[in-house]
PDB file of N, CA and C in Angstrom:
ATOM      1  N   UNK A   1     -10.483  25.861  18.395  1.00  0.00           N
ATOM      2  CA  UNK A   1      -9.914  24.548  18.200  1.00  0.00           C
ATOM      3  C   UNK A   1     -10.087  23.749  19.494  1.00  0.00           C
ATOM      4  N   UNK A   2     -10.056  22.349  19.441  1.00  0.00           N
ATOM      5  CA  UNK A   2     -10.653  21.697  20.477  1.00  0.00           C
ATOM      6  C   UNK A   2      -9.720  21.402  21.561  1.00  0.00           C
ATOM      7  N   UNK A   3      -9.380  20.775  22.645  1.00  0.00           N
ATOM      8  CA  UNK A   3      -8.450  20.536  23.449  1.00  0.00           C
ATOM      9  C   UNK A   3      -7.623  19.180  23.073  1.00  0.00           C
ATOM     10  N   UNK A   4      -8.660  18.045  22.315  1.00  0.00           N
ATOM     11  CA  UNK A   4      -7.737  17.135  21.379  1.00  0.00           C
ATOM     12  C   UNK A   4      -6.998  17.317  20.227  1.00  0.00           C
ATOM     13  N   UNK A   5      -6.943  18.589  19.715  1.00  0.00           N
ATOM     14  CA  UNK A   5      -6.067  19.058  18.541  1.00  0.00           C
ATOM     15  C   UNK A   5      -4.883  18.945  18.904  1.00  0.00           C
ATOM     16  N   UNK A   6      -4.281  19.417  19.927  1.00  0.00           N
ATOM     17  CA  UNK A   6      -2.822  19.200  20.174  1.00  0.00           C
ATOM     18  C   UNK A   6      -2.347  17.772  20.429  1.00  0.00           C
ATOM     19  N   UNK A   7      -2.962  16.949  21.286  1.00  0.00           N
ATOM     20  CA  UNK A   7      -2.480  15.534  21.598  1.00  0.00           C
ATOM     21  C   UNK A   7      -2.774  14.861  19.657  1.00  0.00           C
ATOM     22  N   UNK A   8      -3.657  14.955  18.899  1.00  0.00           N
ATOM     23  CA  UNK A   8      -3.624  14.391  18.064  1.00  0.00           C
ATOM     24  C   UNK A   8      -2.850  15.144  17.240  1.00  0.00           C
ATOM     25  N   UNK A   9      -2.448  15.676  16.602  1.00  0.00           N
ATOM     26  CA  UNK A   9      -1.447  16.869  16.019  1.00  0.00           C
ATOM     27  C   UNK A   9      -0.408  16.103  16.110  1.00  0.00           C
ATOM     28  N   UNK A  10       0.338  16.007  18.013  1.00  0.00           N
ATOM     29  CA  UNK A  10       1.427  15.269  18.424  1.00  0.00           C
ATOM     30  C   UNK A  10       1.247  13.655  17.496  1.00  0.00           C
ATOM     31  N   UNK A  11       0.323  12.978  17.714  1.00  0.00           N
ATOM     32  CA  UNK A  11       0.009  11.629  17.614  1.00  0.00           C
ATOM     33  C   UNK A  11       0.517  11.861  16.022  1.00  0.00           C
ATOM     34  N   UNK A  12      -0.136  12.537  15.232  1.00  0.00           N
ATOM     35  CA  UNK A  12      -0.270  12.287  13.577  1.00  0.00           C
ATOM     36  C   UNK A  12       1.452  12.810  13.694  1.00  0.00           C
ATOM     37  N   UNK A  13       2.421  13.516  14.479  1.00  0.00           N
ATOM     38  CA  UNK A  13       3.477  13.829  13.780  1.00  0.00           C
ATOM     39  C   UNK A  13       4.538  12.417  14.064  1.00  0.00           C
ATOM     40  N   UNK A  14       4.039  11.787  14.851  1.00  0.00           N
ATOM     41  CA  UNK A  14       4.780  10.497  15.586  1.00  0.00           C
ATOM     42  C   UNK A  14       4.499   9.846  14.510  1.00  0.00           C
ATOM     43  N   UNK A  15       3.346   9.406  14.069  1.00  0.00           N
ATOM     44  CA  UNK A  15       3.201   8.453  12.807  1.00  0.00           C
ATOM     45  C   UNK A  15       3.872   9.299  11.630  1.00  0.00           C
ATOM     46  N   UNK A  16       3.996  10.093  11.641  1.00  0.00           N
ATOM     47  CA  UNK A  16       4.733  10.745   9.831  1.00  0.00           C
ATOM     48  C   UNK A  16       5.887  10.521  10.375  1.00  0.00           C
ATOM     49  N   UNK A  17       6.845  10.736  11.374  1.00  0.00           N
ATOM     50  CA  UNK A  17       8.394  10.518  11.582  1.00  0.00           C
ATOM     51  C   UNK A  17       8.604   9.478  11.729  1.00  0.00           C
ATOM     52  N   UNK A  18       7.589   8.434  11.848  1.00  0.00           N
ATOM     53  CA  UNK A  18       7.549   6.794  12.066  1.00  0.00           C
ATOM     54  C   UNK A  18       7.603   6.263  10.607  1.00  0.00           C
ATOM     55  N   UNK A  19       7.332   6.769  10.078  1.00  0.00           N
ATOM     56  CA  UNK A  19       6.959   6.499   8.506  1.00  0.00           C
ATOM     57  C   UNK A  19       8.360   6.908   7.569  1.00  0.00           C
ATOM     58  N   UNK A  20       8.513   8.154   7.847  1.00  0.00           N
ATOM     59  CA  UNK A  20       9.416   8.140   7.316  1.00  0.00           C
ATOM     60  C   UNK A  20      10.750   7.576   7.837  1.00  0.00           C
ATOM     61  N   UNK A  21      11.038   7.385   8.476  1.00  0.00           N
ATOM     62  CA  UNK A  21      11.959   6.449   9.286  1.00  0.00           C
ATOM     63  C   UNK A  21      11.986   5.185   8.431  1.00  0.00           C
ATOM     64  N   UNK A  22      11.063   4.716   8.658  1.00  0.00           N
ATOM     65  CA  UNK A  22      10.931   3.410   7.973  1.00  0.00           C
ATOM     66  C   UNK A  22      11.578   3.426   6.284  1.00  0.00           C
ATOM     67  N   UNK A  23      10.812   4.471   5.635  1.00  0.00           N
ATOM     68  CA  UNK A  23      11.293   4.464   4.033  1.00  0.00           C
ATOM     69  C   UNK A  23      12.140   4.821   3.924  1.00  0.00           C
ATOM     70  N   UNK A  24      13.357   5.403   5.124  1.00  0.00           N
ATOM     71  CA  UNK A  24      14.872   5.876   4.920  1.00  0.00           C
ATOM     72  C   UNK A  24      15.743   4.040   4.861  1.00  0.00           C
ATOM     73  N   UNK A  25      14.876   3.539   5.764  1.00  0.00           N
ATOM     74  CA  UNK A  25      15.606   2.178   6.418  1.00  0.00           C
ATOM     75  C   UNK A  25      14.985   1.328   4.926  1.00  0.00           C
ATOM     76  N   UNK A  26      13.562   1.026   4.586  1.00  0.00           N
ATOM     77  CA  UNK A  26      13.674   0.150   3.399  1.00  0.00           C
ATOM     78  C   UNK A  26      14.499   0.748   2.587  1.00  0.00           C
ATOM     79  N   UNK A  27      14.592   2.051   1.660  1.00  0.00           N
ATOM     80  CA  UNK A  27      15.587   2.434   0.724  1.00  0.00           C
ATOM     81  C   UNK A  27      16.550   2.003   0.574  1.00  0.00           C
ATOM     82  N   UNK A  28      17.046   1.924   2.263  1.00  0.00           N
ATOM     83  CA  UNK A  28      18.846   1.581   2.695  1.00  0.00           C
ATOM     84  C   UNK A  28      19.359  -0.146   2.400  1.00  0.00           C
ATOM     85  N   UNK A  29      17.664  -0.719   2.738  1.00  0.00           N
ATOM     86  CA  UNK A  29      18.058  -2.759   2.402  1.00  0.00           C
ATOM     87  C   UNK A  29      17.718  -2.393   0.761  1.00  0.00           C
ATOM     88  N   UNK A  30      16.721  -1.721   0.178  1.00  0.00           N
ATOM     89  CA  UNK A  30      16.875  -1.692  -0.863  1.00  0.00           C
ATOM     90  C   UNK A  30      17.923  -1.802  -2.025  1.00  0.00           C
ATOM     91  N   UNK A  31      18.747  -0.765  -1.301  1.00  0.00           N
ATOM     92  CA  UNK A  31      20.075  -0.812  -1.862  1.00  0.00           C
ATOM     93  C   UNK A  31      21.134  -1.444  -1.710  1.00  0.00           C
ATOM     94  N   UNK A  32      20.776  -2.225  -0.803  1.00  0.00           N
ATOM     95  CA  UNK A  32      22.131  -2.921  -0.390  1.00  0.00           C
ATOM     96  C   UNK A  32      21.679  -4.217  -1.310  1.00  0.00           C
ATOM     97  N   UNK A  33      20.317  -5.225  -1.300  1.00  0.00           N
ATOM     98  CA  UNK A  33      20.111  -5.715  -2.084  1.00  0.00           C
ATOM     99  C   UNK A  33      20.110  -5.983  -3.399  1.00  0.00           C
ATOM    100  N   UNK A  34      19.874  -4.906  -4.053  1.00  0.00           N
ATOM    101  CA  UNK A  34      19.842  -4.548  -5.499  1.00  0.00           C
ATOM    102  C   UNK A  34      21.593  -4.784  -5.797  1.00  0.00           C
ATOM    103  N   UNK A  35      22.607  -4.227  -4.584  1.00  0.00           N
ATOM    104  CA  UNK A  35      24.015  -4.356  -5.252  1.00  0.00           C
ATOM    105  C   UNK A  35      24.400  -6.309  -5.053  1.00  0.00           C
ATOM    106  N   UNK A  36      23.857  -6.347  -3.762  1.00  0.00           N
ATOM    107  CA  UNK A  36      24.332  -8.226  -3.896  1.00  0.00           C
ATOM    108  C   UNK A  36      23.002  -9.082  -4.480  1.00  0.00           C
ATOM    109  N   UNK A  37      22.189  -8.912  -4.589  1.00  0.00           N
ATOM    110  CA  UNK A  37      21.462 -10.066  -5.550  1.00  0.00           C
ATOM    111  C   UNK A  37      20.095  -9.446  -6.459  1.00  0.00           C
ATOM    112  N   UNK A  38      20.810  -9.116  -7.435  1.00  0.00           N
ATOM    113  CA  UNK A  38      19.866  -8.301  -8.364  1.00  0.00           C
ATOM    114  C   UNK A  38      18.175  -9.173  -8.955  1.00  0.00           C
ATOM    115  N   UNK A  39      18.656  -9.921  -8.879  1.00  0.00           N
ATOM    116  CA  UNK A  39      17.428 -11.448  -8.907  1.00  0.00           C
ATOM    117  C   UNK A  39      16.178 -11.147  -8.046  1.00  0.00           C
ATOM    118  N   UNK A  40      16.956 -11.607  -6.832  1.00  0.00           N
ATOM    119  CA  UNK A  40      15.759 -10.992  -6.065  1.00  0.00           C
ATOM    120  C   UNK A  40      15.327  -9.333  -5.390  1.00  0.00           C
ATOM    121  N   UNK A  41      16.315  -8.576  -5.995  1.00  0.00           N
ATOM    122  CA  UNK A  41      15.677  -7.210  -5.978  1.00  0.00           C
ATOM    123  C   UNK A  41      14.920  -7.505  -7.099  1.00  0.00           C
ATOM    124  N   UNK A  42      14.725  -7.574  -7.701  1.00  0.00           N
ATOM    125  CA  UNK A  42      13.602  -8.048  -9.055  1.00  0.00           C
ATOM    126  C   UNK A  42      12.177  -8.019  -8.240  1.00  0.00           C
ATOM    127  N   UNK A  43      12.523  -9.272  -7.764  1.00  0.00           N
ATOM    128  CA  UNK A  43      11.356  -9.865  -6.966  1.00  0.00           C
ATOM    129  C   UNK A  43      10.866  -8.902  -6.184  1.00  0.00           C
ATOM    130  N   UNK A  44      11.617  -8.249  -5.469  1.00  0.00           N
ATOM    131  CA  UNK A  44      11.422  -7.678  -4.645  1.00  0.00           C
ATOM    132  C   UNK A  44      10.526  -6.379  -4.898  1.00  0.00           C
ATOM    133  N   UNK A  45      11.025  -6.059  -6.319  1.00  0.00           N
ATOM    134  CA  UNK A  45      10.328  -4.821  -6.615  1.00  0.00           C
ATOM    135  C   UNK A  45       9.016  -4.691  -7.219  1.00  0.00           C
ATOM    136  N   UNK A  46       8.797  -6.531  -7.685  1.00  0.00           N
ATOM    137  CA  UNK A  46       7.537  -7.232  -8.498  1.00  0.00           C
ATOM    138  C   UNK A  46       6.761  -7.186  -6.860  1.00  0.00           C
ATOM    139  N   UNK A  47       6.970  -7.523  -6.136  1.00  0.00           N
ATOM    140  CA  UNK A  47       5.954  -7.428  -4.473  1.00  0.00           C
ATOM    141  C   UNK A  47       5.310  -6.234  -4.282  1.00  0.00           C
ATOM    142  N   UNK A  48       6.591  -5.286  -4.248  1.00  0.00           N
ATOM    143  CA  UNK A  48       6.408  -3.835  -3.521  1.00  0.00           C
ATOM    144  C   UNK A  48       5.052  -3.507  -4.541  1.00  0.00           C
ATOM    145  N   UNK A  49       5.127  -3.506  -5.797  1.00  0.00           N
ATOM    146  CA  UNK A  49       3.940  -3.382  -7.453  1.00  0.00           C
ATOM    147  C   UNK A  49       2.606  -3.760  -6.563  1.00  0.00           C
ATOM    148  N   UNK A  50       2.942  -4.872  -6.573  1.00  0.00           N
ATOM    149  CA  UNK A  50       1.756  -5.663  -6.188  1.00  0.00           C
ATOM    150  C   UNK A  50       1.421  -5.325  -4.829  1.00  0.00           C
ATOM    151  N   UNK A  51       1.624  -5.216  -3.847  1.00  0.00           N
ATOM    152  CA  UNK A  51       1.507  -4.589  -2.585  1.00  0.00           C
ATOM    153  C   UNK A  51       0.559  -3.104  -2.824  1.00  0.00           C
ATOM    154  N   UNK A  52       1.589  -2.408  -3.453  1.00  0.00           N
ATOM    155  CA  UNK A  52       0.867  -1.029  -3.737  1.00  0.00           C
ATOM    156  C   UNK A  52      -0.589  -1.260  -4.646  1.00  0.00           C
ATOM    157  N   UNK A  53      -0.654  -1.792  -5.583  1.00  0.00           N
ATOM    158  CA  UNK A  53      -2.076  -2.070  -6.023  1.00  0.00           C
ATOM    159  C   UNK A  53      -3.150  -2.871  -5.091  1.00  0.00           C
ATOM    160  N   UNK A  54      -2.901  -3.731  -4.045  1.00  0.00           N
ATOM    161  CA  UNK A  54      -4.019  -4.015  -3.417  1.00  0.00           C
ATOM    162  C   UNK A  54      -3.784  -3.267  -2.111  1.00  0.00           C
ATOM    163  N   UNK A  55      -3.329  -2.384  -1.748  1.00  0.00           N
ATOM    164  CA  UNK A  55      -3.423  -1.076  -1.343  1.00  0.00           C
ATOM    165  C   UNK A  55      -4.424  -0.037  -1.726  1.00  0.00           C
ATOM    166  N   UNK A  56      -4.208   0.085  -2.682  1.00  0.00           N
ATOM    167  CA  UNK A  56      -4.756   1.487  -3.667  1.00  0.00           C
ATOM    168  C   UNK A  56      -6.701   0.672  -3.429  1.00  0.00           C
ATOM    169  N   UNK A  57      -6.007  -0.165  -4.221  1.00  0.00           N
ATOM    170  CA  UNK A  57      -8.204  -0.993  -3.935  1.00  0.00           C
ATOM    171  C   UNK A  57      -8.506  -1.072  -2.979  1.00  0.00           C
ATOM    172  N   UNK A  58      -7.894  -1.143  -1.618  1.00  0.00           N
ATOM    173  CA  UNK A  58      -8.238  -1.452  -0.054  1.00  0.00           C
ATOM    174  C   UNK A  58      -8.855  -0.126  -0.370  1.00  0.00           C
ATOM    175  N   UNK A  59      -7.920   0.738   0.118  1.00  0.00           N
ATOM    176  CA  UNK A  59      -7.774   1.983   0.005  1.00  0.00           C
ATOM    177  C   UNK A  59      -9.431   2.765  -0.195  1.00  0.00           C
ATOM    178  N   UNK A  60      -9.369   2.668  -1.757  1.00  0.00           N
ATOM    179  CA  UNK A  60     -10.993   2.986  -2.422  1.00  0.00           C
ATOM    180  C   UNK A  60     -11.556   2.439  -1.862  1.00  0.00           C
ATOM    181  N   UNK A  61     -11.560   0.796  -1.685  1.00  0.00           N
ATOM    182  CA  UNK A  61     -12.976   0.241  -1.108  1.00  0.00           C
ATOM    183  C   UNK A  61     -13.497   0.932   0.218  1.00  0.00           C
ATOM    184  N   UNK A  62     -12.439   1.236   1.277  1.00  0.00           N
ATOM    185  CA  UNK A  62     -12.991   1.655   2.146  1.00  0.00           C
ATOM    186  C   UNK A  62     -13.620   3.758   2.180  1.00  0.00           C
ATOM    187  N   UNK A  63     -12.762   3.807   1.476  1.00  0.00           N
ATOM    188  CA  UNK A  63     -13.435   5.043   1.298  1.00  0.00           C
ATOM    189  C   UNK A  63     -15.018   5.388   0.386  1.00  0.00           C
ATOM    190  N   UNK A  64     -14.949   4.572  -0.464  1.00  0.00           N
ATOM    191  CA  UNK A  64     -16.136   4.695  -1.138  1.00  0.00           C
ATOM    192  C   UNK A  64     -16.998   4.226   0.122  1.00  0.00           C
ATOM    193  N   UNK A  65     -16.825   2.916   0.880  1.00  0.00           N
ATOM    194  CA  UNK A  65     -17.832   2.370   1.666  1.00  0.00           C
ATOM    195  C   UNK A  65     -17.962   3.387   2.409  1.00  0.00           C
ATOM    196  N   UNK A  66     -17.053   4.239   3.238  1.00  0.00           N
ATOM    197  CA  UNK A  66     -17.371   4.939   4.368  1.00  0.00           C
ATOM    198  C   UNK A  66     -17.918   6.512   3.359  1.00  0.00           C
ATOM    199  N   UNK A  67     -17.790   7.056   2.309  1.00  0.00           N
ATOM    200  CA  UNK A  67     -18.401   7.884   1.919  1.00  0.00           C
ATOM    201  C   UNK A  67     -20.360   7.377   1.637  1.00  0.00           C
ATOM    202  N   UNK A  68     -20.348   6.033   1.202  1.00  0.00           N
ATOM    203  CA  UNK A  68     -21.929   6.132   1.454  1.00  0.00           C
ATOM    204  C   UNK A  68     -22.686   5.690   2.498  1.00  0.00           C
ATOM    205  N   UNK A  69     -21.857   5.129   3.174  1.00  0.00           N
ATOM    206  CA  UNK A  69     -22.858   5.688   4.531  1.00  0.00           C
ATOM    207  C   UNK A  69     -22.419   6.609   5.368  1.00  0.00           C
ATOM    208  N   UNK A  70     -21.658   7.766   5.458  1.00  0.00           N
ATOM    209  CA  UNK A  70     -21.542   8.905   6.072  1.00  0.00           C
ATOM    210  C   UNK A  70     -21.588  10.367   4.805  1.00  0.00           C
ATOM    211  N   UNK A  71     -22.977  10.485   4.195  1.00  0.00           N
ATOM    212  CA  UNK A  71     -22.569  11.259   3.067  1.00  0.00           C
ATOM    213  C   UNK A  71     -22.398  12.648   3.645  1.00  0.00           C
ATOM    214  N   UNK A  72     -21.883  13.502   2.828  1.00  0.00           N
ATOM    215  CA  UNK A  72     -21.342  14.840   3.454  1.00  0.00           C
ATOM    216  C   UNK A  72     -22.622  15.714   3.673  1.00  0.00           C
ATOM    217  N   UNK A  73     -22.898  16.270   5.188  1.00  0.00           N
ATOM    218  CA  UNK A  73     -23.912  16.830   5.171  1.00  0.00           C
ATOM    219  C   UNK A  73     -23.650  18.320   4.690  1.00  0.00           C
ATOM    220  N   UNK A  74     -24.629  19.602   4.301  1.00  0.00           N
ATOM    221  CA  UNK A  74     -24.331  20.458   3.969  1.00  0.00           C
ATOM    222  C   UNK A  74     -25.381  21.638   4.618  1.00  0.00           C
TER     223      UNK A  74
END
């Protein structure tokens, strides 16, 4: 294993506890919203939809792009 495995290892666990951090804290306005203005938790949850779908297509686009020009050598 290489000598950057550990510093990046560290790096990727900082971004997953960063992450999840975050979806403990949206959950938490989540909920507090949804109890005082159900209207715009609506809205709110019509975004998050839509967010996640041009996600998902980012997502593919760049992977398909970077799978044909780096195809898997064997």
């Amino acid at each position: 294993m290489s000598k950057a495995a550990g510093p990046l290892t560290d790096a990727l666990g900082r971004v997953v506890d960063l992450l999840v951090e975050h979806k403990i804290k949206l959950d938490a306005l989540e909920h507090v919203l949804k109890e005082t203005n159900p209207l715009v938790h609506e809205f709110y949850l019509g975004t998050i939809e839509n967010l996640r779908t041009q996600k998902t297509a980012e997502v593919n686009r760049v992977l398909t792009q970077t799978l044909k020009s780096n195809p898997t050598k064997h």
